[in-house]
N, C-alpha and C. Protein backbone atom coordinates (compact mmCIF):
# COMPACT_ATOMS: atom_id res chain seq x y z
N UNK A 1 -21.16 154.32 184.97
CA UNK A 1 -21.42 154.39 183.56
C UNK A 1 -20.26 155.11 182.88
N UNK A 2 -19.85 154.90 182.30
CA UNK A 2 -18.42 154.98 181.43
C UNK A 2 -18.92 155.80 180.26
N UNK A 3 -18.32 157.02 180.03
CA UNK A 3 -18.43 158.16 179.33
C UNK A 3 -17.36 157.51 177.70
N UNK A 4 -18.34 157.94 176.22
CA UNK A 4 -17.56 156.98 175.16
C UNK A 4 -17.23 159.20 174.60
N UNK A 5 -16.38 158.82 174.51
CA UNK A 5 -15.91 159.96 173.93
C UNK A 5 -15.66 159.86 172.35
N UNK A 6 -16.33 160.87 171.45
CA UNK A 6 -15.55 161.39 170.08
C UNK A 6 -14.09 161.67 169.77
N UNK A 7 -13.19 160.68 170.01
CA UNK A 7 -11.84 160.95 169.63
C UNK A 7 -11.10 160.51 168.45
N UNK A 8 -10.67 162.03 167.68
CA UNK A 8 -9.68 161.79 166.48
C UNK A 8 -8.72 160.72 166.30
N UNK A 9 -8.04 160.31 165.62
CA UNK A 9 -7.03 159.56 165.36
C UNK A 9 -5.58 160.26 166.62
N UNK A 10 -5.73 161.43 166.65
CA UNK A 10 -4.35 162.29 166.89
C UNK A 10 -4.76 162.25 168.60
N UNK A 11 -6.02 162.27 168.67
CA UNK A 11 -6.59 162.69 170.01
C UNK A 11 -6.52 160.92 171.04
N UNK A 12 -7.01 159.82 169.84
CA UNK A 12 -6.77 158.44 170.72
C UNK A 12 -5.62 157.80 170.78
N UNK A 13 -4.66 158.24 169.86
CA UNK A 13 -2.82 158.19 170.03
C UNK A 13 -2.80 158.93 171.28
N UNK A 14 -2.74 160.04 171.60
CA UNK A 14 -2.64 160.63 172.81
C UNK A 14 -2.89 160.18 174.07
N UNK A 15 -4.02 159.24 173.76
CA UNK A 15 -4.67 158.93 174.98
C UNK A 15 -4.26 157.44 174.90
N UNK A 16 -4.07 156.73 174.22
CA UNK A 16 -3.46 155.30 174.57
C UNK A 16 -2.27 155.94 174.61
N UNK A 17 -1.30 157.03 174.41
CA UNK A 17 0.18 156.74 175.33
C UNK A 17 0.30 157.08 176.26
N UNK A 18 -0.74 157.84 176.69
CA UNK A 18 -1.31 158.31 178.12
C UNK A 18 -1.42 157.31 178.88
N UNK A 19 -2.19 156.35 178.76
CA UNK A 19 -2.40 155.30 179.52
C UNK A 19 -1.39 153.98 179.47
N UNK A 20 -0.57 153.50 178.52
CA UNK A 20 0.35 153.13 179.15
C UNK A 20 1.42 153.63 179.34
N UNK A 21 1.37 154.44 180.17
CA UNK A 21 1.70 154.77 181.16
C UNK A 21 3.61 155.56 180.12
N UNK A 22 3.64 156.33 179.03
CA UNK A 22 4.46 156.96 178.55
C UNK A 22 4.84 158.29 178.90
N UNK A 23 3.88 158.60 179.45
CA UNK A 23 3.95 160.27 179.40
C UNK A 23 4.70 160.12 181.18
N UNK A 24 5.94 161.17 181.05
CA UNK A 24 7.11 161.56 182.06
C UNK A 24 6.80 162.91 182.66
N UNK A 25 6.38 163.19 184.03
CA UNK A 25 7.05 165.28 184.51
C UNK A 25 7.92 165.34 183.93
N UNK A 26 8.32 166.46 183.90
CA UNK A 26 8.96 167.40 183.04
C UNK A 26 9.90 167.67 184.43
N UNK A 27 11.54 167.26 184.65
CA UNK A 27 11.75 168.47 185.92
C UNK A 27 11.92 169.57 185.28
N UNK A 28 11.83 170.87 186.96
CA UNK A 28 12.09 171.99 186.15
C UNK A 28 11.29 172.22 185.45
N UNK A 29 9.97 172.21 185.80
CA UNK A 29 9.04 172.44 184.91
C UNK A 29 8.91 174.53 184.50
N UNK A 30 8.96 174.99 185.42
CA UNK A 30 9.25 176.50 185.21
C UNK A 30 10.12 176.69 184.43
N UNK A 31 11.29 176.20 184.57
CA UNK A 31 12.63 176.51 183.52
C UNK A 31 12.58 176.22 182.15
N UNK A 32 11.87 175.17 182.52
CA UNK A 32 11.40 174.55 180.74
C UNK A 32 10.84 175.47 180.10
N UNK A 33 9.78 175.59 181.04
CA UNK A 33 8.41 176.30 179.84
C UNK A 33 9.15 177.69 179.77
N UNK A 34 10.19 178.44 180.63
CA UNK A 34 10.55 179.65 180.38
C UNK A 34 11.48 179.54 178.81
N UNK A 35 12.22 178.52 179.16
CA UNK A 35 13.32 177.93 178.48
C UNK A 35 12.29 177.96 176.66
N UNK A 36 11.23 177.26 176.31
CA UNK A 36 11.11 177.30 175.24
C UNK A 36 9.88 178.71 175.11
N UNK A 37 9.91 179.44 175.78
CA UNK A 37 8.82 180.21 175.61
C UNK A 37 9.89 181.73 174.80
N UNK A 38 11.21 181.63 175.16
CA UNK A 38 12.19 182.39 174.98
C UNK A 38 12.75 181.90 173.41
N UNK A 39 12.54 180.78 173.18
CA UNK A 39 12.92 180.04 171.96
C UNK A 39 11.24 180.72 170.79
N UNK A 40 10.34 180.68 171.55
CA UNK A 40 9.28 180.86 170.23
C UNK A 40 9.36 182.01 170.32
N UNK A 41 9.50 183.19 171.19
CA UNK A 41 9.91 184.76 170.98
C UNK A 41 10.97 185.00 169.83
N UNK A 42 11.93 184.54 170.04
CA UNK A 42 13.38 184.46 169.11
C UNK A 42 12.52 184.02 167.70
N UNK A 43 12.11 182.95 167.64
CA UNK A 43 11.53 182.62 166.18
C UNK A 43 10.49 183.49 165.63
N UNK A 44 9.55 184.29 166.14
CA UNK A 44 8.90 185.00 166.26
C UNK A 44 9.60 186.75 165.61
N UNK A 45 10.23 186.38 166.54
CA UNK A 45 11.09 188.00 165.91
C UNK A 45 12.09 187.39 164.44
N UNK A 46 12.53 186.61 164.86
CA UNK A 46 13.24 186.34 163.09
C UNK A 46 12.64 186.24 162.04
N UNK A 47 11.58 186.11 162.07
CA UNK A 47 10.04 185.79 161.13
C UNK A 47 9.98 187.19 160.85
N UNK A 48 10.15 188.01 161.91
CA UNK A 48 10.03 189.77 161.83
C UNK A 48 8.25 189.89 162.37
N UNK A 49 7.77 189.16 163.19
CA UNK A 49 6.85 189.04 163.95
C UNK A 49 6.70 190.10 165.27
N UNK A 50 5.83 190.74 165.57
CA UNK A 50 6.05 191.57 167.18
C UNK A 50 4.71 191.88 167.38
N UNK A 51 4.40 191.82 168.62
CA UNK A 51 3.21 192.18 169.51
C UNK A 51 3.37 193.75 169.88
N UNK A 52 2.73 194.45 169.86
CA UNK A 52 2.67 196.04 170.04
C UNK A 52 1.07 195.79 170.50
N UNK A 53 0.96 196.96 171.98
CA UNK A 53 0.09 197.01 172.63
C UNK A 53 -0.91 198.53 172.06
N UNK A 54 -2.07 198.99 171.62
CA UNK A 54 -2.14 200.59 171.24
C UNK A 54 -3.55 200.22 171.69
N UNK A 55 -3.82 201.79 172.40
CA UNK A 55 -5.12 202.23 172.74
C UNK A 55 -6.02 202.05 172.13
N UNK A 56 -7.38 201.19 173.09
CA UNK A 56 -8.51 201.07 172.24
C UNK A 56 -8.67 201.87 171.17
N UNK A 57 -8.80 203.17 171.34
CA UNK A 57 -9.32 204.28 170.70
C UNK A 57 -8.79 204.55 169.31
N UNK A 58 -7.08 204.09 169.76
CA UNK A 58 -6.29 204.19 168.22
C UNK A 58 -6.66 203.08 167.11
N UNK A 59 -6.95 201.64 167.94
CA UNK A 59 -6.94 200.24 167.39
C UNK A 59 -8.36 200.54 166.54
N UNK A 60 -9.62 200.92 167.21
CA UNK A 60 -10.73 201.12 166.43
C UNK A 60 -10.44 202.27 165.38
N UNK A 61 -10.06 203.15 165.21
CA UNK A 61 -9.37 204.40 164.14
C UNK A 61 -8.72 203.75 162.92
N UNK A 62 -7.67 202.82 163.45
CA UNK A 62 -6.99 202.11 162.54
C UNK A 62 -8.21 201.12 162.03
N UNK A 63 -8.73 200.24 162.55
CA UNK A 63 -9.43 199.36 162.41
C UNK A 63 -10.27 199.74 160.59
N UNK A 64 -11.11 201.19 161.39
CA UNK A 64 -11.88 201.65 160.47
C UNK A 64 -11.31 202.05 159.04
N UNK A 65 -10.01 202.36 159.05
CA UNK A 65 -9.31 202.75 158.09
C UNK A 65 -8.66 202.00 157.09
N UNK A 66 -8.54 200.76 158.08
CA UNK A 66 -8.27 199.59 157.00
C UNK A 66 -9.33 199.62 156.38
N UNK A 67 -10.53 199.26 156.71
CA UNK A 67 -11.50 199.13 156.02
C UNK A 67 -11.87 199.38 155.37
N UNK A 68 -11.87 200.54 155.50
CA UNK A 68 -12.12 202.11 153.91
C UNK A 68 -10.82 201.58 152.98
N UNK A 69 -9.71 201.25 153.38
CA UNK A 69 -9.05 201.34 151.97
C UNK A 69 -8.67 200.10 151.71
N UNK A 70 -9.71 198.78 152.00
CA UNK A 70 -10.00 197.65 151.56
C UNK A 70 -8.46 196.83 151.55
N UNK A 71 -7.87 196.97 153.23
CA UNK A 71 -7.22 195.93 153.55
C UNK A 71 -7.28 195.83 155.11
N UNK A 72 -6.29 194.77 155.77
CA UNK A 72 -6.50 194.72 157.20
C UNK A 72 -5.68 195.61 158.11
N UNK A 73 -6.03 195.52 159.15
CA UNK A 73 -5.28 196.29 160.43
C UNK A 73 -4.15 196.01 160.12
N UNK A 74 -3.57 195.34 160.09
CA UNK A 74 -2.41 194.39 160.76
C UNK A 74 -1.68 194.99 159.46
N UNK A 75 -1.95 195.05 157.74
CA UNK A 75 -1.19 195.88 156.39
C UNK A 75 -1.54 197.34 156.94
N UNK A 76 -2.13 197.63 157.19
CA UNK A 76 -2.04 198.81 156.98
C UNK A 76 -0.98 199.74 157.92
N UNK A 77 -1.00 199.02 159.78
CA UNK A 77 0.36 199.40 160.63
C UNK A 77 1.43 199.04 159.63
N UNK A 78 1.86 198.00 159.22
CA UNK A 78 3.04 197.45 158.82
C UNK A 78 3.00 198.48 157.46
N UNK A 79 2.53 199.19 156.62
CA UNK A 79 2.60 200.14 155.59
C UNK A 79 2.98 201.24 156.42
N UNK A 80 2.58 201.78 157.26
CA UNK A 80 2.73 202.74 158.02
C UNK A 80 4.09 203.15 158.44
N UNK A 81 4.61 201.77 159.13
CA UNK A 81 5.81 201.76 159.79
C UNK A 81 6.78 201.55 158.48
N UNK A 82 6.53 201.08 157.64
CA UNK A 82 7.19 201.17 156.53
C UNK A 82 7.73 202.73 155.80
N UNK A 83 6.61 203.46 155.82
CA UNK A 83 6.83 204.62 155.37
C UNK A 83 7.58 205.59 156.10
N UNK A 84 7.43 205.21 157.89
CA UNK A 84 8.44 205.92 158.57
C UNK A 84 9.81 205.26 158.47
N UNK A 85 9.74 204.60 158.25
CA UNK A 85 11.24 203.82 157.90
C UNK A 85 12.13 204.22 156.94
N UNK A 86 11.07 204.65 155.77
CA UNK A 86 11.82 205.27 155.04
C UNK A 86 11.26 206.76 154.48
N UNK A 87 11.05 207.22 155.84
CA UNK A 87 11.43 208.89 156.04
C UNK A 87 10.05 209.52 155.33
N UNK A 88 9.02 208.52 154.96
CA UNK A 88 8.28 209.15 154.09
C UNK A 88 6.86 209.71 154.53
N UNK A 89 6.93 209.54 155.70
CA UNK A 89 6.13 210.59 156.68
C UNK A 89 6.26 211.56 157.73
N UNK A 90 5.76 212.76 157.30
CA UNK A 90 6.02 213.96 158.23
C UNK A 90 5.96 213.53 159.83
């Protein structure tokens, strides 16, 4: 019994080039994916984008504090680091 699947426009393009038979391995498949994973870091940081890791304990502190002054986590570090940037915190 043959399973009819819900597929998008984007999702049954995919799958008819799938099946005849378009889709190629990749050689070097490690190198690749290192290869563009190093390319979306780079774009990432030029954007001025960065991942920073901080203790549960700090993340919920901050969390709460956005809150109280009715914006998100994510403005309120980037205000933060702003103000040490320009010297304006003890």
């Amino acid at each position: 019994m043959a399973t009819e699947w819900k597929l998008d426009k984007e999702e049954r393009e995919l799958l008819n080039s799938y099946e005849r038979g378009e889709w190629r391995s990749v050689d070097q498949l490690r190198d690749r994916l290192q290869q563009y994973q190093t390319y979306a870091m780079a774009t990432l940081e030029a954007a001025g984008l960065i991942t920073i890791a901080l203790p549960q304990e700090d993340l919920q502190v901050i969390r709460r504090k956005a809150q109280e002054a009715g914006m998100s986590s994510q403005r309120l570090i980037a205000e933060i680091l702003h103000r040490f940037v320009l010297g304006q915190l003890d």
